[in-house]
ModelCIF file with pLDDT and N, C-alpha, C, O atoms, coordinates in Angstrom:
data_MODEL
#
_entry.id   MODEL 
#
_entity.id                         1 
_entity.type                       polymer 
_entity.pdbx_number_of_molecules   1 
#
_entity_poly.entity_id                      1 
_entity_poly.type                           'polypeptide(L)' 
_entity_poly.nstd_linkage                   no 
_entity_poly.nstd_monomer                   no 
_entity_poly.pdbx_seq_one_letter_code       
;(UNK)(UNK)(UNK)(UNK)(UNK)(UNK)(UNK)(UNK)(UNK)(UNK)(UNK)(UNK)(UNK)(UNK)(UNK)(UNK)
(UNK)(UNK)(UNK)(UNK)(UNK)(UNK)(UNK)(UNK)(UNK)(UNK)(UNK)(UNK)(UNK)(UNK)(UNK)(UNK)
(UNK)(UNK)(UNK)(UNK)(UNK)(UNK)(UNK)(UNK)(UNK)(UNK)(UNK)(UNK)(UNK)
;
_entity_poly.pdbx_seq_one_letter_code_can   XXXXXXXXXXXXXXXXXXXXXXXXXXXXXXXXXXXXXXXXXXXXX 
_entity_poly.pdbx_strand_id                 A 
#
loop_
_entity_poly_seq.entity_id 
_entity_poly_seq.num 
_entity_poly_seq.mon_id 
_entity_poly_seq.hetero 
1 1  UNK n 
1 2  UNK n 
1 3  UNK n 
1 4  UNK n 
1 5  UNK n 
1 6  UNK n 
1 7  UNK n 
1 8  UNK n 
1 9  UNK n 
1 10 UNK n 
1 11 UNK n 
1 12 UNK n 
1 13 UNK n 
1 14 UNK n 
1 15 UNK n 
1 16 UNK n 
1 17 UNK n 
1 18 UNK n 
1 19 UNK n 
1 20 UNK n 
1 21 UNK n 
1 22 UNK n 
1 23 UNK n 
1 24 UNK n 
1 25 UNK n 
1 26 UNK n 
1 27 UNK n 
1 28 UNK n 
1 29 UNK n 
1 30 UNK n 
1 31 UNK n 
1 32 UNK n 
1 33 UNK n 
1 34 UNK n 
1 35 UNK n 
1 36 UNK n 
1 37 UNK n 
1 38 UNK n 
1 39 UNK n 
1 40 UNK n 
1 41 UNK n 
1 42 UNK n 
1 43 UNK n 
1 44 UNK n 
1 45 UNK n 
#
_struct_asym.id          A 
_struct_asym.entity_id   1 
#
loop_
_ma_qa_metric.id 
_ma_qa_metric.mode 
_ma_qa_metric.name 
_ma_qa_metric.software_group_id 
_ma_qa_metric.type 
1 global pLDDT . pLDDT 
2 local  pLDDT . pLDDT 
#
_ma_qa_metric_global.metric_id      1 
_ma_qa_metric_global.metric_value   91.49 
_ma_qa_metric_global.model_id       1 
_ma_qa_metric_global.ordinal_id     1 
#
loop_
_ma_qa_metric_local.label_asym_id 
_ma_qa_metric_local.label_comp_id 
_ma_qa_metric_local.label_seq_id 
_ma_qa_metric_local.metric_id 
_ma_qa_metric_local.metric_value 
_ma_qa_metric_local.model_id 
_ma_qa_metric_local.ordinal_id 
A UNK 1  2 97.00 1 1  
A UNK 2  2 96.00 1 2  
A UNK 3  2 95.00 1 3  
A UNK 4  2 92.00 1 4  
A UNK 5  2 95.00 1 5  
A UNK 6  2 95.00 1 6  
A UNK 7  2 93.00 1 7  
A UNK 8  2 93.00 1 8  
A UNK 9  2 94.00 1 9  
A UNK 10 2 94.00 1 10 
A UNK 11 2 91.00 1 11 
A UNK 12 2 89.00 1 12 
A UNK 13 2 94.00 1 13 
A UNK 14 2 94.00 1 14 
A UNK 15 2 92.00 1 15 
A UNK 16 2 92.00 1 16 
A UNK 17 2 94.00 1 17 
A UNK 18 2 95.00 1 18 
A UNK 19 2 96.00 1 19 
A UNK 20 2 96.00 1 20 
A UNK 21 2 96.00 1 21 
A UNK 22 2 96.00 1 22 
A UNK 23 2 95.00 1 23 
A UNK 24 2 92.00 1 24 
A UNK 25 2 89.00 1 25 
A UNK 26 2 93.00 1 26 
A UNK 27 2 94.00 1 27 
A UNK 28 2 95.00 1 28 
A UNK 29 2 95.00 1 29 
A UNK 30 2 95.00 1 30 
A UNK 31 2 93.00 1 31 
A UNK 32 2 91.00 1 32 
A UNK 33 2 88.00 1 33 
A UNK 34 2 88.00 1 34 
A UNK 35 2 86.00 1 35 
A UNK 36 2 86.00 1 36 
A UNK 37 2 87.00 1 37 
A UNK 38 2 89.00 1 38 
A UNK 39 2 90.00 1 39 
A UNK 40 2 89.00 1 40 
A UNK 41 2 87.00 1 41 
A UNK 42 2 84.00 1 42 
A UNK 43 2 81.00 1 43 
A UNK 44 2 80.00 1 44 
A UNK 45 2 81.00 1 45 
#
loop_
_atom_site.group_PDB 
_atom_site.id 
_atom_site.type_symbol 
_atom_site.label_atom_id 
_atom_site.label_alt_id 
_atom_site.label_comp_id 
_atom_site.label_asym_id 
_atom_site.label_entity_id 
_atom_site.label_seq_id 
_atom_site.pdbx_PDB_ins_code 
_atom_site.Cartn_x 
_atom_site.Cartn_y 
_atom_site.Cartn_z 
_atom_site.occupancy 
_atom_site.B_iso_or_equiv 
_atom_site.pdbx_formal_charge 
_atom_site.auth_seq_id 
_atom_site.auth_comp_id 
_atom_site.auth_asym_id 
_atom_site.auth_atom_id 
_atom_site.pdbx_PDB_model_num 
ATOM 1   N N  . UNK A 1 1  ? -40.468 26.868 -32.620 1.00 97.00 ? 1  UNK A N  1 
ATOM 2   C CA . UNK A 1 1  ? -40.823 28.257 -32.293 1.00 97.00 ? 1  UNK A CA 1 
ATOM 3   C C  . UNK A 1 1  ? -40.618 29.192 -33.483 1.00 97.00 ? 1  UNK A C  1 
ATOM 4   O O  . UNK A 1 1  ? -41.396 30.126 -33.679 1.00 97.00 ? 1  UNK A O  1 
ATOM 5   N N  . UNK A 1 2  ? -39.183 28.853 -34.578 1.00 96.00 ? 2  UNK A N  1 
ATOM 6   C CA . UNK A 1 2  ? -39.103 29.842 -35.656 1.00 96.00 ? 2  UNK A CA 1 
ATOM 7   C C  . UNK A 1 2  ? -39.900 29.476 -36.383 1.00 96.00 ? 2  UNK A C  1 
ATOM 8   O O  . UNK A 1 2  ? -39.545 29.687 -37.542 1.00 96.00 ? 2  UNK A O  1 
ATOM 9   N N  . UNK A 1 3  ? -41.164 28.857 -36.280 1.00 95.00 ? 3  UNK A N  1 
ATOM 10  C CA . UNK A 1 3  ? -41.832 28.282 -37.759 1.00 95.00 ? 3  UNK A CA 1 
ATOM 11  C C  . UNK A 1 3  ? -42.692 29.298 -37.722 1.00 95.00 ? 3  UNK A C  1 
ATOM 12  O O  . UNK A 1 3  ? -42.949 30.036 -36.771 1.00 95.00 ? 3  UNK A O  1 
ATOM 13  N N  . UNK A 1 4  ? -43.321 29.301 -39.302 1.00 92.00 ? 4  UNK A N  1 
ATOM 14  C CA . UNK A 1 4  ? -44.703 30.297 -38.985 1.00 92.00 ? 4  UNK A CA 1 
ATOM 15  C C  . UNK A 1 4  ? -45.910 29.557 -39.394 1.00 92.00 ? 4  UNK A C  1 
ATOM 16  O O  . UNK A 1 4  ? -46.888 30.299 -39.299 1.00 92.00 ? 4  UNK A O  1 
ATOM 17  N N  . UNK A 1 5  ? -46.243 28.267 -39.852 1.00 95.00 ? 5  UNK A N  1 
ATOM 18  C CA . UNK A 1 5  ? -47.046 27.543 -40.020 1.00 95.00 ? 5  UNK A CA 1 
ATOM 19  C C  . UNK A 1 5  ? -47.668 26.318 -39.005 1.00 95.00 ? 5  UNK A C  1 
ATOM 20  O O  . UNK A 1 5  ? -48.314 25.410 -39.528 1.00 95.00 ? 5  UNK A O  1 
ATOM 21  N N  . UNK A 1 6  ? -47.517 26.330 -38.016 1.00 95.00 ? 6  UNK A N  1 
ATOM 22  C CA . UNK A 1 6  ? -47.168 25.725 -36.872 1.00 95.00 ? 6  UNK A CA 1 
ATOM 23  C C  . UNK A 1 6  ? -48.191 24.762 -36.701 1.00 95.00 ? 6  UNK A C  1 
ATOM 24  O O  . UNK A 1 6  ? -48.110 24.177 -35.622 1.00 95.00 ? 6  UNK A O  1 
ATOM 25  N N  . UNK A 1 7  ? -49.385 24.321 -37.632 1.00 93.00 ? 7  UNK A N  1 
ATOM 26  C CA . UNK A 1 7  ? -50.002 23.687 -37.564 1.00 93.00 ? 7  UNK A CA 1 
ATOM 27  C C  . UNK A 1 7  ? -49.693 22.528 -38.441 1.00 93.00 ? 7  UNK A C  1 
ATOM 28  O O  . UNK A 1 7  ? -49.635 21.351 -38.086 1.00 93.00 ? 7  UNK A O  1 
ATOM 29  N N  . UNK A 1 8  ? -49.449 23.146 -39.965 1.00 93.00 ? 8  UNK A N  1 
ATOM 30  C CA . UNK A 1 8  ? -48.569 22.425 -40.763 1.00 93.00 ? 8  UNK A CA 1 
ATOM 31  C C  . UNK A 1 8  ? -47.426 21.310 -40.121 1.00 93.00 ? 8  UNK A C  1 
ATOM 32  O O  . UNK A 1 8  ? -47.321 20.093 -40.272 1.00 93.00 ? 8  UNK A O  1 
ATOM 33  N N  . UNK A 1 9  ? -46.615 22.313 -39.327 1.00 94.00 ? 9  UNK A N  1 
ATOM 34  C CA . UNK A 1 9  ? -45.371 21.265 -39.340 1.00 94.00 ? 9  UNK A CA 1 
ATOM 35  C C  . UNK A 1 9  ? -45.671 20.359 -37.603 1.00 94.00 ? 9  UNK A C  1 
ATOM 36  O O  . UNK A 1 9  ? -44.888 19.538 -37.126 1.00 94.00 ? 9  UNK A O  1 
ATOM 37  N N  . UNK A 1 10 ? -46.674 20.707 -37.108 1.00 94.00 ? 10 UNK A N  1 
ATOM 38  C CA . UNK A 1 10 ? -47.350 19.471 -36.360 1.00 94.00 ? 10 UNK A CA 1 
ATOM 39  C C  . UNK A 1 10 ? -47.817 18.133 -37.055 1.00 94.00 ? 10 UNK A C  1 
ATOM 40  O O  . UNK A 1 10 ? -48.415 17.204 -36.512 1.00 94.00 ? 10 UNK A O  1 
ATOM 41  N N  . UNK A 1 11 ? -47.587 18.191 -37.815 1.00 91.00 ? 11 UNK A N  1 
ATOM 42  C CA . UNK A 1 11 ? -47.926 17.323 -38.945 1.00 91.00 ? 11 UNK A CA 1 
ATOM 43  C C  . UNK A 1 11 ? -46.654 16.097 -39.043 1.00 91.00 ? 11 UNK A C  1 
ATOM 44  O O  . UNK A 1 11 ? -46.854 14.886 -39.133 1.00 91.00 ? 11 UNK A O  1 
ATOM 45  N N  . UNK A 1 12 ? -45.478 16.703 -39.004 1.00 89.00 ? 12 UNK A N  1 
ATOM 46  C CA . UNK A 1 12 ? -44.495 16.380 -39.020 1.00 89.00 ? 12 UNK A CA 1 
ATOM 47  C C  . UNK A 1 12 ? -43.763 15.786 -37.814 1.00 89.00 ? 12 UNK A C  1 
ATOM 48  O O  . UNK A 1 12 ? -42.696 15.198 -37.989 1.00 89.00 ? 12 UNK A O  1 
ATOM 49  N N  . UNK A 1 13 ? -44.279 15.914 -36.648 1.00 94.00 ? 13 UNK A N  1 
ATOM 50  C CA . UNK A 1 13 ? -43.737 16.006 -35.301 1.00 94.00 ? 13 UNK A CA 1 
ATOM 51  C C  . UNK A 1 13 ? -44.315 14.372 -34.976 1.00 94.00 ? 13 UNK A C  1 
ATOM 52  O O  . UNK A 1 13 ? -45.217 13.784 -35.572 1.00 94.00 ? 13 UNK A O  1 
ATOM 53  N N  . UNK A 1 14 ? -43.662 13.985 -34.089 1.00 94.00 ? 14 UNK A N  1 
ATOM 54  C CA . UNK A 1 14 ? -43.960 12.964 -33.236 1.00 94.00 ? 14 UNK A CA 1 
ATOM 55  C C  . UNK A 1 14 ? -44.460 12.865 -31.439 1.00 94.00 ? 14 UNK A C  1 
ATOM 56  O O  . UNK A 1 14 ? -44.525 13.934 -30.832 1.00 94.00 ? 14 UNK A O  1 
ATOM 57  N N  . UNK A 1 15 ? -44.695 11.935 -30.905 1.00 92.00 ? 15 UNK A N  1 
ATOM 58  C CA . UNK A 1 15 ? -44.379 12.066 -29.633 1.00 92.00 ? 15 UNK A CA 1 
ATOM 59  C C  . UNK A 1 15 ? -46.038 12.180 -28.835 1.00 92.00 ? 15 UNK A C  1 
ATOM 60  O O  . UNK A 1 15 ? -47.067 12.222 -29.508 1.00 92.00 ? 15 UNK A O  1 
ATOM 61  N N  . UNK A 1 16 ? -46.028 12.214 -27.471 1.00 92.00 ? 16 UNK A N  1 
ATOM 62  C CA . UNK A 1 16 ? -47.231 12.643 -26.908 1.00 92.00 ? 16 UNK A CA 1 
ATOM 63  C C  . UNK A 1 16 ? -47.301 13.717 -25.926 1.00 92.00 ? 16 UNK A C  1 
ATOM 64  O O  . UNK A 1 16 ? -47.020 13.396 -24.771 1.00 92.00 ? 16 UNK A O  1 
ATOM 65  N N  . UNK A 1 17 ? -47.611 14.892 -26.148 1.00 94.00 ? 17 UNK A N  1 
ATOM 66  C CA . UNK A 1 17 ? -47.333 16.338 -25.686 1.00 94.00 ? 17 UNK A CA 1 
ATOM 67  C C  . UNK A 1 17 ? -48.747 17.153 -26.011 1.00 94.00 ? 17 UNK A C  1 
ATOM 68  O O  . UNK A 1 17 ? -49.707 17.045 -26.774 1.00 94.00 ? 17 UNK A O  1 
ATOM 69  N N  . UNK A 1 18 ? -48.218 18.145 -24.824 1.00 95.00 ? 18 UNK A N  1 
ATOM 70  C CA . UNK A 1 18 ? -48.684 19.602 -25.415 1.00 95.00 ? 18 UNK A CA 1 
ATOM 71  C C  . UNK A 1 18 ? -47.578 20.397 -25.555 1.00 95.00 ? 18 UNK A C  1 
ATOM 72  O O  . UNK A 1 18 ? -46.435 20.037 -25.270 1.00 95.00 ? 18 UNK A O  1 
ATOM 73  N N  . UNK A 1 19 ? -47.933 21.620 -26.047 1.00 96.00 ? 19 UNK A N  1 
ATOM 74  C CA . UNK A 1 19 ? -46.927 22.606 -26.313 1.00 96.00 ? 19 UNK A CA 1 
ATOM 75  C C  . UNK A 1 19 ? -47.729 23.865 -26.034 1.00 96.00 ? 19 UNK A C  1 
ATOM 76  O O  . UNK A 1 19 ? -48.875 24.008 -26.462 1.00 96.00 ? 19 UNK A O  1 
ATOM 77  N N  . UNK A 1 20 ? -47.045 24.848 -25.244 1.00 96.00 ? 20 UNK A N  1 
ATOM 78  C CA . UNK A 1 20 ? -47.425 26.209 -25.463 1.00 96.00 ? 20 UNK A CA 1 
ATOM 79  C C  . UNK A 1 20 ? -46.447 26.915 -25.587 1.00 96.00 ? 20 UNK A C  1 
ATOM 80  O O  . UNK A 1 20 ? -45.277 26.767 -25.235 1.00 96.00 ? 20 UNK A O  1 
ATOM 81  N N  . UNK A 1 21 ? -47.212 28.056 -26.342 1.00 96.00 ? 21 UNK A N  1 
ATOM 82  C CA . UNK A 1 21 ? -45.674 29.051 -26.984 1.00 96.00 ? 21 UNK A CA 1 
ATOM 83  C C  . UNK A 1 21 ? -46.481 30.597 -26.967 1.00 96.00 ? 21 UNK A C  1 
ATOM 84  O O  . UNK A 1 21 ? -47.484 30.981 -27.568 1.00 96.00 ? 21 UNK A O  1 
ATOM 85  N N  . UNK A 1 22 ? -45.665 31.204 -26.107 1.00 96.00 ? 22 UNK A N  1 
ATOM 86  C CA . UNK A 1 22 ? -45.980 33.041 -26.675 1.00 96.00 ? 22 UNK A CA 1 
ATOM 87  C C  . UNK A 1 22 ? -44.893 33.835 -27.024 1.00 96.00 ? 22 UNK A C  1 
ATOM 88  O O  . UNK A 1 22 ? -43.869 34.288 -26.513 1.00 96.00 ? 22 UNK A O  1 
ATOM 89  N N  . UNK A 1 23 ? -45.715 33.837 -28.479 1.00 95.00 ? 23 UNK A N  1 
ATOM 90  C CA . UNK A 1 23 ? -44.900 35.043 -29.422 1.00 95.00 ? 23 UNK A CA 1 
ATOM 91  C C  . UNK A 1 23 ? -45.467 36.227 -29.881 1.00 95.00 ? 23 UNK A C  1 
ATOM 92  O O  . UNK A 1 23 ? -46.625 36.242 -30.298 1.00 95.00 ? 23 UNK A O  1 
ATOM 93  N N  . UNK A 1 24 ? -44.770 37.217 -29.847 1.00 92.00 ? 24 UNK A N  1 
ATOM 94  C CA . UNK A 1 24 ? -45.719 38.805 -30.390 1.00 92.00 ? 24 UNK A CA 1 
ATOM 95  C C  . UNK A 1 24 ? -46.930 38.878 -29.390 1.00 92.00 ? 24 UNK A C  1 
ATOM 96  O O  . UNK A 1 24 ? -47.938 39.512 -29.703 1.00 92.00 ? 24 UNK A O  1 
ATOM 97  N N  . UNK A 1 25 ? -46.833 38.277 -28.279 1.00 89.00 ? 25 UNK A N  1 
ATOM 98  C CA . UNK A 1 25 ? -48.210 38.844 -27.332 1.00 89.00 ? 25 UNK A CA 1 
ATOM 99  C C  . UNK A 1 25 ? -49.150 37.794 -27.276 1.00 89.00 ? 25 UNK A C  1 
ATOM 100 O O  . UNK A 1 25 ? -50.046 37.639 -26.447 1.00 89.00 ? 25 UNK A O  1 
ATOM 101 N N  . UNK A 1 26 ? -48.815 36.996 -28.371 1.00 93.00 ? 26 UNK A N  1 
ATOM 102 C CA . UNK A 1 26 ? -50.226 36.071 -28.628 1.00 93.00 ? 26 UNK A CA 1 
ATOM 103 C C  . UNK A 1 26 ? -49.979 34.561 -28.090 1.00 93.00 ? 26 UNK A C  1 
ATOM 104 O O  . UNK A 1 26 ? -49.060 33.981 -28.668 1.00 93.00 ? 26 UNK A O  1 
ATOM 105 N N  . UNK A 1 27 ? -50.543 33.948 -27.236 1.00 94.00 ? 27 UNK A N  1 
ATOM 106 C CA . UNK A 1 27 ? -50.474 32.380 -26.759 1.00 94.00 ? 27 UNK A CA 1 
ATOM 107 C C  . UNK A 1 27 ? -51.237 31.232 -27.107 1.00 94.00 ? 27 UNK A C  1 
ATOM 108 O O  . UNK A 1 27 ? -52.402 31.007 -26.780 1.00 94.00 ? 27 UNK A O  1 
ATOM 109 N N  . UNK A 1 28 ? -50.298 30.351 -27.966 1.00 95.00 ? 28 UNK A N  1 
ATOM 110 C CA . UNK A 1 28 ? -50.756 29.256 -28.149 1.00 95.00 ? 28 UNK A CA 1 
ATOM 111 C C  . UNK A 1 28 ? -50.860 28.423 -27.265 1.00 95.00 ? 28 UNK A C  1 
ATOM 112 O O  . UNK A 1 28 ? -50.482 28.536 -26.099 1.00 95.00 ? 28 UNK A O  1 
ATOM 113 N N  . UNK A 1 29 ? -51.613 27.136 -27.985 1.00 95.00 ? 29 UNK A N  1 
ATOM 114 C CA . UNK A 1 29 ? -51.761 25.930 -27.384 1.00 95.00 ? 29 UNK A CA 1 
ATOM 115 C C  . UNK A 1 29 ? -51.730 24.841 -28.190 1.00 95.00 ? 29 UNK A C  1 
ATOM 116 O O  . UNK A 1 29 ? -52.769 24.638 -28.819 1.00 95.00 ? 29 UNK A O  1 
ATOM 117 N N  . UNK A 1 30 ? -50.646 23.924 -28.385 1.00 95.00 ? 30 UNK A N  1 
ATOM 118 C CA . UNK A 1 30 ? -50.786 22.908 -29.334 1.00 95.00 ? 30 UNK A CA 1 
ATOM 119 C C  . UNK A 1 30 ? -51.034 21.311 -28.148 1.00 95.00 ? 30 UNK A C  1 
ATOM 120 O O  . UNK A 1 30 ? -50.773 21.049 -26.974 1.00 95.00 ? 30 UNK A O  1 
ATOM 121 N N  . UNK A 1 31 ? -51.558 20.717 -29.112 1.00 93.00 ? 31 UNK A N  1 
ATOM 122 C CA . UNK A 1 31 ? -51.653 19.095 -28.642 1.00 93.00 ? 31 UNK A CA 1 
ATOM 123 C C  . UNK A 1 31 ? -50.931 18.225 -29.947 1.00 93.00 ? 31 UNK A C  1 
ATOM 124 O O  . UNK A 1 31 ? -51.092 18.710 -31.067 1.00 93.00 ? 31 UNK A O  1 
ATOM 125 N N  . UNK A 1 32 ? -50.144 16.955 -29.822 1.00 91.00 ? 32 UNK A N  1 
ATOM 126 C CA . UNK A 1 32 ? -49.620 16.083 -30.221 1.00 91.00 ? 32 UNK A CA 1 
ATOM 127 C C  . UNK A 1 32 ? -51.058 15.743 -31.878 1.00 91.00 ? 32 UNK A C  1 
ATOM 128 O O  . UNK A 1 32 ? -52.260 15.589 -31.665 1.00 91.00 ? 32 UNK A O  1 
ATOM 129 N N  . UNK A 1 33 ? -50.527 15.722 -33.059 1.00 88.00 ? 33 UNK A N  1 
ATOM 130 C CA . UNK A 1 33 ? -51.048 15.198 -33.533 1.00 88.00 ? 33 UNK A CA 1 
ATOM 131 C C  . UNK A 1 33 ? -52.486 14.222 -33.851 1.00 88.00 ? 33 UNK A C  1 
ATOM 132 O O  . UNK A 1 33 ? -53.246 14.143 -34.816 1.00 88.00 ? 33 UNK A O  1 
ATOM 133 N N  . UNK A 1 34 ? -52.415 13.547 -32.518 1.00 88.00 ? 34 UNK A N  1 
ATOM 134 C CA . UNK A 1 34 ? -53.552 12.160 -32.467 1.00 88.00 ? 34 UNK A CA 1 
ATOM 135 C C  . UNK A 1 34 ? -54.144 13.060 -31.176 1.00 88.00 ? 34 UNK A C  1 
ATOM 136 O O  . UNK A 1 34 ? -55.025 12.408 -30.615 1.00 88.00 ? 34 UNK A O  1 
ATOM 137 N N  . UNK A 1 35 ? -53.943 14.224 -30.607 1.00 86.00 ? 35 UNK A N  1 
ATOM 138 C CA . UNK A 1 35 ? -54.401 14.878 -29.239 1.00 86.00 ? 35 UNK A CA 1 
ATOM 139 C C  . UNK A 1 35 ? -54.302 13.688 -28.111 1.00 86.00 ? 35 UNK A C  1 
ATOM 140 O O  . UNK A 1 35 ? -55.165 13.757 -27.236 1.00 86.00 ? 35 UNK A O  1 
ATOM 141 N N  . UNK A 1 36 ? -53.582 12.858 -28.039 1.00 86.00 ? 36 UNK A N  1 
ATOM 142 C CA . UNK A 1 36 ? -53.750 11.621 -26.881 1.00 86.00 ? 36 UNK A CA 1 
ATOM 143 C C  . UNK A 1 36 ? -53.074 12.632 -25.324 1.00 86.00 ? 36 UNK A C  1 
ATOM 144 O O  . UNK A 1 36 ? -52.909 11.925 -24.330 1.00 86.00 ? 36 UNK A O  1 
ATOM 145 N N  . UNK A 1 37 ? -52.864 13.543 -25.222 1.00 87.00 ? 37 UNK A N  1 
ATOM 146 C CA . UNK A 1 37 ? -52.349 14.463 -23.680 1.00 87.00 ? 37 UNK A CA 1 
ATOM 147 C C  . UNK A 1 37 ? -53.323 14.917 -23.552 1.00 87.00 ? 37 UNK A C  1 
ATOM 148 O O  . UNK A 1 37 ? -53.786 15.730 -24.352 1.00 87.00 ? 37 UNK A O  1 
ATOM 149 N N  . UNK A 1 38 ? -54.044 14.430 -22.269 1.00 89.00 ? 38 UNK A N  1 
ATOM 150 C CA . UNK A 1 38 ? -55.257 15.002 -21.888 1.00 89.00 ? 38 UNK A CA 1 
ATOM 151 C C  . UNK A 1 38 ? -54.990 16.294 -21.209 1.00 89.00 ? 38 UNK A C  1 
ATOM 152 O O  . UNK A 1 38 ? -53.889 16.511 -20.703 1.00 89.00 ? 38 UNK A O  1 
ATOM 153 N N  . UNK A 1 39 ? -56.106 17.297 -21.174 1.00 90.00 ? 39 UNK A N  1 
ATOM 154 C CA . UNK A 1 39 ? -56.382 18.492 -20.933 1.00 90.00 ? 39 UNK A CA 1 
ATOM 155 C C  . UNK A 1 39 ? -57.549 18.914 -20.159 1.00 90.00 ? 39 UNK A C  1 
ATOM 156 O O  . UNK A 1 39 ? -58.661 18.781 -20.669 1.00 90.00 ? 39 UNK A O  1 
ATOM 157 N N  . UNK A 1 40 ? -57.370 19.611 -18.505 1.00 89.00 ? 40 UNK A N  1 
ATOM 158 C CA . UNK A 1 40 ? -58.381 19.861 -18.098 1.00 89.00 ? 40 UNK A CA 1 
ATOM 159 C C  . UNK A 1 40 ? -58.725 20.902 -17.802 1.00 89.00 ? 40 UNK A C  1 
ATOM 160 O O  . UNK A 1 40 ? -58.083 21.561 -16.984 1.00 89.00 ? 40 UNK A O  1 
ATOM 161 N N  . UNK A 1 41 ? -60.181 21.496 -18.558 1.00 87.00 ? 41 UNK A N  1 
ATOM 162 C CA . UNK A 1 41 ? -60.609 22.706 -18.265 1.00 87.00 ? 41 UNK A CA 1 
ATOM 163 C C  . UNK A 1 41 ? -61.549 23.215 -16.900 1.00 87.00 ? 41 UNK A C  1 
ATOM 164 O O  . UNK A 1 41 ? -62.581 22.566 -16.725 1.00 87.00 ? 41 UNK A O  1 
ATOM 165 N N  . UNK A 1 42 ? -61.323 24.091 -16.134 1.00 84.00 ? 42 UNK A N  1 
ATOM 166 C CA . UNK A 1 42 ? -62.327 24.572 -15.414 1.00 84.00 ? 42 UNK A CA 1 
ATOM 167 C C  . UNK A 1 42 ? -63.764 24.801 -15.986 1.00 84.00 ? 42 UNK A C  1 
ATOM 168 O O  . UNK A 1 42 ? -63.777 25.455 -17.029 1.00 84.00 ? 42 UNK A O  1 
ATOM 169 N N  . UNK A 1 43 ? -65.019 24.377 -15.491 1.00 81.00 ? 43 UNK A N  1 
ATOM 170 C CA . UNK A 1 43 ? -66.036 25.146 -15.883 1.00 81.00 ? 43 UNK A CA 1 
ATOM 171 C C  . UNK A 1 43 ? -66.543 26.284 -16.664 1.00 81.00 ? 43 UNK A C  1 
ATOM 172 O O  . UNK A 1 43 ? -67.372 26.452 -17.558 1.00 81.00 ? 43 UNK A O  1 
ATOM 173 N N  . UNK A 1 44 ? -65.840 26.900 -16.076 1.00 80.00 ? 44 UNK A N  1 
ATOM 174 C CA . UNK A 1 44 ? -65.986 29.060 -16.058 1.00 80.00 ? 44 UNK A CA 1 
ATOM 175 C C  . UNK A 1 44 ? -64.549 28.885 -17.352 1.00 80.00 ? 44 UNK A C  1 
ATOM 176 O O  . UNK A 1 44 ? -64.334 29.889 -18.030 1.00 80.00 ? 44 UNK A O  1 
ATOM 177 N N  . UNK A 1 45 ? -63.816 27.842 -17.564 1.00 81.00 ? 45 UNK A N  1 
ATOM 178 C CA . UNK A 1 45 ? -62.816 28.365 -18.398 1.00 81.00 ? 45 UNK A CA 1 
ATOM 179 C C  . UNK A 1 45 ? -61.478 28.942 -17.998 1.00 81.00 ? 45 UNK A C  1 
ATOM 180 O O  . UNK A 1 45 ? -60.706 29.364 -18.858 1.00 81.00 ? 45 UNK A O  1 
#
């Protein structure tokens, strides 16, 4: 969460996940490196 490059140090990470994080208002969405945690979207989004 203290990082500010957060794509970078996904790089570094292991494991099979998502991650979400809101900071300053704004919400992420990370997936594991290889993206193997599936994700399902509605239609409309």
């Amino acid at each position: 969460y203290h990082q500010t490059d957060y794509l970078g140090e996904l790089r570094g990470s292991r494991g099979h996940f998502l991650i979400v994080l809101r900071k300053a208002g704004q919400t992420l969405l990370f997936k594991d490196p290889i993206g193997s945690y599936e994700l399902f979207l509605t239609r409309d989004g």
